[in-house]
Protein backbone atom coordinates (compact mmCIF):
# COMPACT_ATOMS: atom_id res chain seq x y z
CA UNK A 1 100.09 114.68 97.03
CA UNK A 2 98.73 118.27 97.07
CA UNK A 3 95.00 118.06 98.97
CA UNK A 4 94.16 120.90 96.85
CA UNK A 5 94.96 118.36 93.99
CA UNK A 6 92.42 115.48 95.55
CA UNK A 7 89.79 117.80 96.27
CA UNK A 8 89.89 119.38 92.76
CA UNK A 9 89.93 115.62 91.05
CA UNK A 10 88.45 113.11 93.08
CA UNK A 11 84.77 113.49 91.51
CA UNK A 12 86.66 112.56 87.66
CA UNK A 13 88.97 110.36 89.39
CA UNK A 14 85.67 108.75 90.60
CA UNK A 15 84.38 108.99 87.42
CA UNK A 16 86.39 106.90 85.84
CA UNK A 17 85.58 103.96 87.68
CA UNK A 18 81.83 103.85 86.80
CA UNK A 19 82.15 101.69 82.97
CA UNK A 20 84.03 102.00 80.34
CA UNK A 21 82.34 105.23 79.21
CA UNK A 22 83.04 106.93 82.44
CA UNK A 23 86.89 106.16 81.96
CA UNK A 24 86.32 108.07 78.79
CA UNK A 25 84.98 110.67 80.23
CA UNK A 26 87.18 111.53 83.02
CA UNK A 27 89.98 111.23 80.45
CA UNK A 28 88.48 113.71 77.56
CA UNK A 29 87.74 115.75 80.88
CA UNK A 30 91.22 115.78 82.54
CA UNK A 31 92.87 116.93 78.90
CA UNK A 32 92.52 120.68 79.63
CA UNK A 33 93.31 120.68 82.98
CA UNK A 34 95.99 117.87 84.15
CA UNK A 35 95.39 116.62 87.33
CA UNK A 36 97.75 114.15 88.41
CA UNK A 37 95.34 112.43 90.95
CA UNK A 38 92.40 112.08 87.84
CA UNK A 39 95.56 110.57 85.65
CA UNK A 40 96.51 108.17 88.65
CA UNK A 41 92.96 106.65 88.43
CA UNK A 42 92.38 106.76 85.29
CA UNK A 43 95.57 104.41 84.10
CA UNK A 44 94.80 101.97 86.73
CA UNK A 45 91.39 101.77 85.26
CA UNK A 46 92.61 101.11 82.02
CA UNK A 47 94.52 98.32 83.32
CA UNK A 48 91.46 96.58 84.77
CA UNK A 49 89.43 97.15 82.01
CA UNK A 50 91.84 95.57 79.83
CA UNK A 51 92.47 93.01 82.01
CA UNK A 52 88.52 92.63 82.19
CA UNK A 53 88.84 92.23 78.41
CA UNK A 54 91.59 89.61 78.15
CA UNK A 55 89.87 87.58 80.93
CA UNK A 56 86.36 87.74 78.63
CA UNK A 57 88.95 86.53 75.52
CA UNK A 58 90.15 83.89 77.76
CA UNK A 59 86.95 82.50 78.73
CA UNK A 60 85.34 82.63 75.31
CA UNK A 61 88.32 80.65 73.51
CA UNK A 62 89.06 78.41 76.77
CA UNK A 63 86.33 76.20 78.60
CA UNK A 64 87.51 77.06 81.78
CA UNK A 65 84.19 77.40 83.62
CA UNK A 66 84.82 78.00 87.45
CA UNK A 67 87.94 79.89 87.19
CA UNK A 68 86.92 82.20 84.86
CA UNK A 69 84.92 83.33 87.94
CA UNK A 70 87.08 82.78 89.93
CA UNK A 71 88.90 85.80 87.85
CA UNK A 72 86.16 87.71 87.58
CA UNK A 73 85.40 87.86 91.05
CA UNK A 74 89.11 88.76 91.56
CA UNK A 75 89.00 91.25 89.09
CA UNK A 76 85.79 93.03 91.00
CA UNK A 77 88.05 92.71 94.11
CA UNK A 78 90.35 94.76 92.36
CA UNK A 79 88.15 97.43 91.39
CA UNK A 80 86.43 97.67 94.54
CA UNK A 81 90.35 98.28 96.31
CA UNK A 82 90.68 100.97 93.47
CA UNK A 83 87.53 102.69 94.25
CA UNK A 84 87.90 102.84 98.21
CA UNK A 85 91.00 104.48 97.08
CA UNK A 86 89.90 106.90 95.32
CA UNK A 87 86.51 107.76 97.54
CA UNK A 88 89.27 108.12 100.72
CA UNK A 89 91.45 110.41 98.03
CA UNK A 90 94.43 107.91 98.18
CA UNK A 91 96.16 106.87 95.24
CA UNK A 92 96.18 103.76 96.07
CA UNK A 93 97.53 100.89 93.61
CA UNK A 94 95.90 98.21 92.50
CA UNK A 95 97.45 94.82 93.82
CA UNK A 96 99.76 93.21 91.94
CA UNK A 97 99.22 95.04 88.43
CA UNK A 98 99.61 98.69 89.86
CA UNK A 99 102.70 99.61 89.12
CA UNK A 100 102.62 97.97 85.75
CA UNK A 101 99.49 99.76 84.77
CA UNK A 102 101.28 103.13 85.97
CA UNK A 103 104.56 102.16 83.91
CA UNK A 104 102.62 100.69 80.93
CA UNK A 105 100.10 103.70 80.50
CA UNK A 106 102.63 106.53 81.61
CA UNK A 107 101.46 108.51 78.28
CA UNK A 108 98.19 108.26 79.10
CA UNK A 109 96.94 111.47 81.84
């Protein structure tokens, strides 16, 4: 990847891990100007926050107490590797579910 590419994207890129809203933002933000390292981050945010979503749908229709921490926790894990990613200007996937989150929200960025 281009450093001129990082250096121009990583503040959106880091954007769009802070909330929902911020993922907004750093995609209504990257529309005029396409930078593939703000893209990279902001699909695999999508993925966790939709993954974040089904967990919540999970939990509420399911009494599965403990493990829906359990998944929670996991899911912070998963943001946290994202976001040391993008703070060190890597794109770095998410663990298991980063290239599926890539593939899956190719249109997207």
């Amino acid at each position: 990847m281009e450093n001129q590419t990082v250096t121009e994207g990583k503040t959106m890129a880091i954007i769009s891990y802070l909330t929902f809203i911020g993922t907004i933002v750093a995609f209504i933000m990257n529309q005029n100007k396409k930078n593939s390292f703000v893209s990279f981050h902001i699909r695999q945010m999508i993925g966790l926050i939709l993954l974040s979503f089904l967990v919540g749908i999970i939990r509420t229709q399911l009494d599965i107490g403990f493990i829906g921490n359990i998944l929670n926790l996991g899911i912070f894990a998963l943001w946290l590797i994202g976001f040391i990613g993008v703070t060190q200007g890597q794109e770095k996937k998410i663990p298991l579910l980063g290239d599926q989150f890539q593939e899956w929200f190719k249109a997207i960025g």
